[in-house]
N, C-alpha and C. Protein backbone atom coordinates (compact mmCIF):
# COMPACT_ATOMS: atom_id res chain seq x y z
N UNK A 1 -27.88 66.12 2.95
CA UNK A 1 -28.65 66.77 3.98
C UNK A 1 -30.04 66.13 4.02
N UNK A 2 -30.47 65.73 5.06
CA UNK A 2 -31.78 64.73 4.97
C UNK A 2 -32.99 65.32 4.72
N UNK A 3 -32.87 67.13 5.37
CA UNK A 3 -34.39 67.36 5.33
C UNK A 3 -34.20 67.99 4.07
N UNK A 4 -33.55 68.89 3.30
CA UNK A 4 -33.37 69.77 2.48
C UNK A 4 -33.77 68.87 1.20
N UNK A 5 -32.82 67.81 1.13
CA UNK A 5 -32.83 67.11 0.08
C UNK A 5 -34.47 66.33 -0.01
N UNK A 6 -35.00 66.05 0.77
CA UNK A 6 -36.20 65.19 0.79
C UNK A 6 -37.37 66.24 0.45
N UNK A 7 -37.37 67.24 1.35
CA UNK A 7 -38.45 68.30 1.11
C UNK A 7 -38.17 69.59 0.03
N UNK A 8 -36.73 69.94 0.41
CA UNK A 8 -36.63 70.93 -0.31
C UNK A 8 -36.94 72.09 0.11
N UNK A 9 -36.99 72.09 1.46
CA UNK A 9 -37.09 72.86 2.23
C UNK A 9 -35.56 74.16 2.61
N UNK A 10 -36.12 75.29 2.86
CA UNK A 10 -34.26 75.80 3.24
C UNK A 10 -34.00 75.81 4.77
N UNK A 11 -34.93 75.56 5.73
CA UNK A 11 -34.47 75.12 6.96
C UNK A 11 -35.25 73.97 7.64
N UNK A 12 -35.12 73.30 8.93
CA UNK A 12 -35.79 72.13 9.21
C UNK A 12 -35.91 72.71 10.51
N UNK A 13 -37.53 72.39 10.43
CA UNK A 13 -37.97 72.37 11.84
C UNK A 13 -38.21 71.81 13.13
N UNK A 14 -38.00 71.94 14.17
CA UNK A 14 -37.64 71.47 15.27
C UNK A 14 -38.26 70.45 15.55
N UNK A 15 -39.76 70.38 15.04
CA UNK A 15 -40.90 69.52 15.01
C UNK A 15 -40.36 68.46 14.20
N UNK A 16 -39.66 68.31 13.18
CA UNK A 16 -38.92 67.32 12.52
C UNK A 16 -37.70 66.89 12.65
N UNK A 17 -36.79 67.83 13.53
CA UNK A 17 -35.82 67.09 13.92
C UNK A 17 -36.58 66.02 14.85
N UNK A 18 -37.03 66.82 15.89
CA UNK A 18 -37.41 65.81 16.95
C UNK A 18 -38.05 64.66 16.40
N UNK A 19 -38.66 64.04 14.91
CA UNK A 19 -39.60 63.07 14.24
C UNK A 19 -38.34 61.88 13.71
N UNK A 20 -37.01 62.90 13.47
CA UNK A 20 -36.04 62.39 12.72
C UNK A 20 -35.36 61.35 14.12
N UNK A 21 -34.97 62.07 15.18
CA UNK A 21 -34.32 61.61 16.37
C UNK A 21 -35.53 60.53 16.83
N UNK A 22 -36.63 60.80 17.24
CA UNK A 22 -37.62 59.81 17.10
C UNK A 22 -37.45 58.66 16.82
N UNK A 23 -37.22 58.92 15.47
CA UNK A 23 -37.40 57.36 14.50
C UNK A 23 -35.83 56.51 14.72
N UNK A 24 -35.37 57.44 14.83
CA UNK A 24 -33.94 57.21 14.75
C UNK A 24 -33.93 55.99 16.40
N UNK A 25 -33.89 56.79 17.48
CA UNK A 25 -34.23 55.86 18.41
C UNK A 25 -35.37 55.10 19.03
N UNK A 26 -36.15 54.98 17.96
CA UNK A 26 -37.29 53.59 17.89
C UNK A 26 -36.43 52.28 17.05
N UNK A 27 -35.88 52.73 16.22
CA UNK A 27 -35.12 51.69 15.40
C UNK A 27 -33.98 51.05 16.28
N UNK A 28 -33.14 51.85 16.77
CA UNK A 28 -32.09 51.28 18.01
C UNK A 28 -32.31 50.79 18.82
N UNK A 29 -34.14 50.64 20.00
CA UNK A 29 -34.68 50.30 20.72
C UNK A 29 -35.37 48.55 19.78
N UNK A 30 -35.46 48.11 18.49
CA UNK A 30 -36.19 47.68 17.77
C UNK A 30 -34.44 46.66 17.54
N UNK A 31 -33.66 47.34 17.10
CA UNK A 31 -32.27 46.75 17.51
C UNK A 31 -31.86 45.84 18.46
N UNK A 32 -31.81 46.54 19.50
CA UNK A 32 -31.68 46.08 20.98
C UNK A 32 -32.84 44.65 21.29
N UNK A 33 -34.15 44.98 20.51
CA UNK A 33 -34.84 43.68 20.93
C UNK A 33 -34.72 42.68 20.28
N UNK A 34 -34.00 43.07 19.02
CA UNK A 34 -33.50 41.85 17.54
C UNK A 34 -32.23 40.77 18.40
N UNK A 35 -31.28 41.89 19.09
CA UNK A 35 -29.87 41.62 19.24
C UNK A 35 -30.53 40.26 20.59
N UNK A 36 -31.45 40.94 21.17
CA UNK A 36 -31.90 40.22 22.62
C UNK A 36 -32.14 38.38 22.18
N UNK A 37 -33.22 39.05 21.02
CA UNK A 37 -34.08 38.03 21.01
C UNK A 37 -33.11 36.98 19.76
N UNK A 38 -31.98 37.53 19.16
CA UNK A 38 -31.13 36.95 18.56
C UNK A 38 -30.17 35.85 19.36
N UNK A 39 -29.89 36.46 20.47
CA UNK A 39 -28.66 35.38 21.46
C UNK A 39 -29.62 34.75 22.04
N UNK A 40 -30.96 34.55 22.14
CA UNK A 40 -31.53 33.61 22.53
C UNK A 40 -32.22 32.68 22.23
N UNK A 41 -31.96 32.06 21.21
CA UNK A 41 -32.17 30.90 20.01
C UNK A 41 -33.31 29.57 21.47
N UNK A 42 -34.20 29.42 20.45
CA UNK A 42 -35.20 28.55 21.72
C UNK A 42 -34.76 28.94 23.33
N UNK A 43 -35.07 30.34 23.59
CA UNK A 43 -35.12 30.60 25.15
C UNK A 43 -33.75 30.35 25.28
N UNK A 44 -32.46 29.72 24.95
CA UNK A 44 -31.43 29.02 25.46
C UNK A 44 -29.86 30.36 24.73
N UNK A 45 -29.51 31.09 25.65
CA UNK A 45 -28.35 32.17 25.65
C UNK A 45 -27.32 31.60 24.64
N UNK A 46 -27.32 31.94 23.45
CA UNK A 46 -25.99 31.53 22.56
C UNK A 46 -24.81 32.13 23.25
N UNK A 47 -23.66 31.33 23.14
CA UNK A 47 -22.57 31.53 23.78
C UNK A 47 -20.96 31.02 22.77
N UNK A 48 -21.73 30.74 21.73
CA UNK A 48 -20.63 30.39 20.19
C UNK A 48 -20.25 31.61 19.80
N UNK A 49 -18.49 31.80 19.99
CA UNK A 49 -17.79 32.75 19.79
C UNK A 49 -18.29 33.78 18.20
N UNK A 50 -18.45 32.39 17.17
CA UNK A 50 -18.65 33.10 15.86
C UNK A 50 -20.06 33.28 15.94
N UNK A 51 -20.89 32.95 16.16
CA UNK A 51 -22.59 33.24 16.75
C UNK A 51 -22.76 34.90 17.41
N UNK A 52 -21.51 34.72 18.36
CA UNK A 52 -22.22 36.09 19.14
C UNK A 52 -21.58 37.37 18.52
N UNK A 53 -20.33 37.22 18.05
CA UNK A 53 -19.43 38.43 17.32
C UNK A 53 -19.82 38.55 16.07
N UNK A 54 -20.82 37.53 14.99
CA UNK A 54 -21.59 38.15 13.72
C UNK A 54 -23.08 39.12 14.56
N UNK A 55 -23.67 38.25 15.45
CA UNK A 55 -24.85 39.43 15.76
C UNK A 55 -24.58 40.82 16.32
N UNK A 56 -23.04 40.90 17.34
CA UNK A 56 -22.60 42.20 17.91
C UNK A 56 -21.95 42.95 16.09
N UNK A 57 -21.65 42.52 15.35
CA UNK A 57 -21.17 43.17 14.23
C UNK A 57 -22.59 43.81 13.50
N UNK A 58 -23.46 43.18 13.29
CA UNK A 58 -24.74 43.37 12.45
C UNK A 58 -25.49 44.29 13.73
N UNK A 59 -25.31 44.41 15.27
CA UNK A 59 -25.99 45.62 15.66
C UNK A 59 -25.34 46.48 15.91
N UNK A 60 -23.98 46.76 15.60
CA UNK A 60 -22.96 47.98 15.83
C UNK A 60 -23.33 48.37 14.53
N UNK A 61 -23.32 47.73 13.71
CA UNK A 61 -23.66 48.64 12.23
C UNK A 61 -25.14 49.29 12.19
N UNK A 62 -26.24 48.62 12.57
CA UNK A 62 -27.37 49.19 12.91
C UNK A 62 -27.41 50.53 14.04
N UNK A 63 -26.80 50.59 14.77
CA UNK A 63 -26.60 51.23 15.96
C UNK A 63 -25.74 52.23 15.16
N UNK A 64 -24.69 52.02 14.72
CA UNK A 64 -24.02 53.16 14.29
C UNK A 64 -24.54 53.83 13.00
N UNK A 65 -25.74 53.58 12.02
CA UNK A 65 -26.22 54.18 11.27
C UNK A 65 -27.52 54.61 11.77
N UNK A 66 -27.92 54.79 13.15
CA UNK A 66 -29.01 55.29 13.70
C UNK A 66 -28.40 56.72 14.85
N UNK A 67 -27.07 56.51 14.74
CA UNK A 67 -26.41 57.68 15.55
C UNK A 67 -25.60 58.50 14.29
N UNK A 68 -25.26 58.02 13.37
CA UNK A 68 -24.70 59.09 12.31
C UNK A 68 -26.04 59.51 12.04
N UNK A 69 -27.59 58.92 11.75
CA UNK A 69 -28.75 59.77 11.22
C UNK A 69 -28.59 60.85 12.18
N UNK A 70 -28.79 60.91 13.58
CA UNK A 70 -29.09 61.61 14.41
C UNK A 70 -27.85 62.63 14.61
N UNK A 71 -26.78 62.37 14.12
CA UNK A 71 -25.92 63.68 14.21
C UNK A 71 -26.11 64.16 12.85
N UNK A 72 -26.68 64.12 11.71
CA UNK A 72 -26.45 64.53 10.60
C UNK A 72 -27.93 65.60 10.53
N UNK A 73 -28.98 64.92 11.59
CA UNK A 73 -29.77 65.76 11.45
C UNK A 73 -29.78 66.90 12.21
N UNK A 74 -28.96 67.03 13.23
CA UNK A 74 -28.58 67.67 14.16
C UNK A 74 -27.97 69.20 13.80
N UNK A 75 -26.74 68.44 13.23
CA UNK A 75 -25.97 69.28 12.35
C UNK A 75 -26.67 70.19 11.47
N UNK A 76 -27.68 69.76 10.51
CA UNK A 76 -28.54 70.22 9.51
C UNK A 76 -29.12 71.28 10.37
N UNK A 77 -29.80 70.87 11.33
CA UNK A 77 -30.96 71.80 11.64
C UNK A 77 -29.66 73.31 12.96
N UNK A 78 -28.56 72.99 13.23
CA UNK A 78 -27.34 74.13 13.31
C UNK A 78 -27.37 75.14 12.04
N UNK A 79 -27.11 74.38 11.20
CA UNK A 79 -26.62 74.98 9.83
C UNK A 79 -27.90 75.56 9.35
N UNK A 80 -29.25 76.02 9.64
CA UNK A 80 -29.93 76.28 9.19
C UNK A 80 -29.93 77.96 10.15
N UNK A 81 -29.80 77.92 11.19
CA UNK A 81 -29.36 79.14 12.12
C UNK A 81 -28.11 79.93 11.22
N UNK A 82 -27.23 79.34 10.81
CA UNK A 82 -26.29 80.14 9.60
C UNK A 82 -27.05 80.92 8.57
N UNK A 83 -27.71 80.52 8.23
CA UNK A 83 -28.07 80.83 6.73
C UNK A 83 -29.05 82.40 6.58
């Protein structure tokens, strides 16, 4: 659990989800300009099969550990309405 475990807190506040989702999509936006500025080796569009399917692999993994943060914090701050 991200906030519980870090703060030690027993619920997370909205003010920190929203810091968590935040960060979460500054990094995917920070992604997106890596992936950009990656297929474009001196201004010139890479178009090498093994070139472009290692950088789409290395930002699906980035991308997909910036959307599991954001459902996990999501989830957390549900589960805190339980308790």
């Amino acid at each position: 659990m991200l906030y519980k475990k870090s703060l030690n807190l027993s619920r997370m506040e909205i003010f920190e989800l929203s810091r968590l989702i935040h960060d979460s999509c500054n990094r995917i936006h920070q992604a997106t300009t890596d992936m950009y500025e990656s297929l474009h080796e001196d201004g010139v569009p890479l178009y090498g099969k093994v070139e472009v399917e290692y950088l789409i692999k290395d930002f699906r993994e980035w991308i997909n550990h910036e959307i599991d943060t954001i459902r996990s914090a999501t989830s957390e701050y549900r589960e805190g309405f339980d308790e």
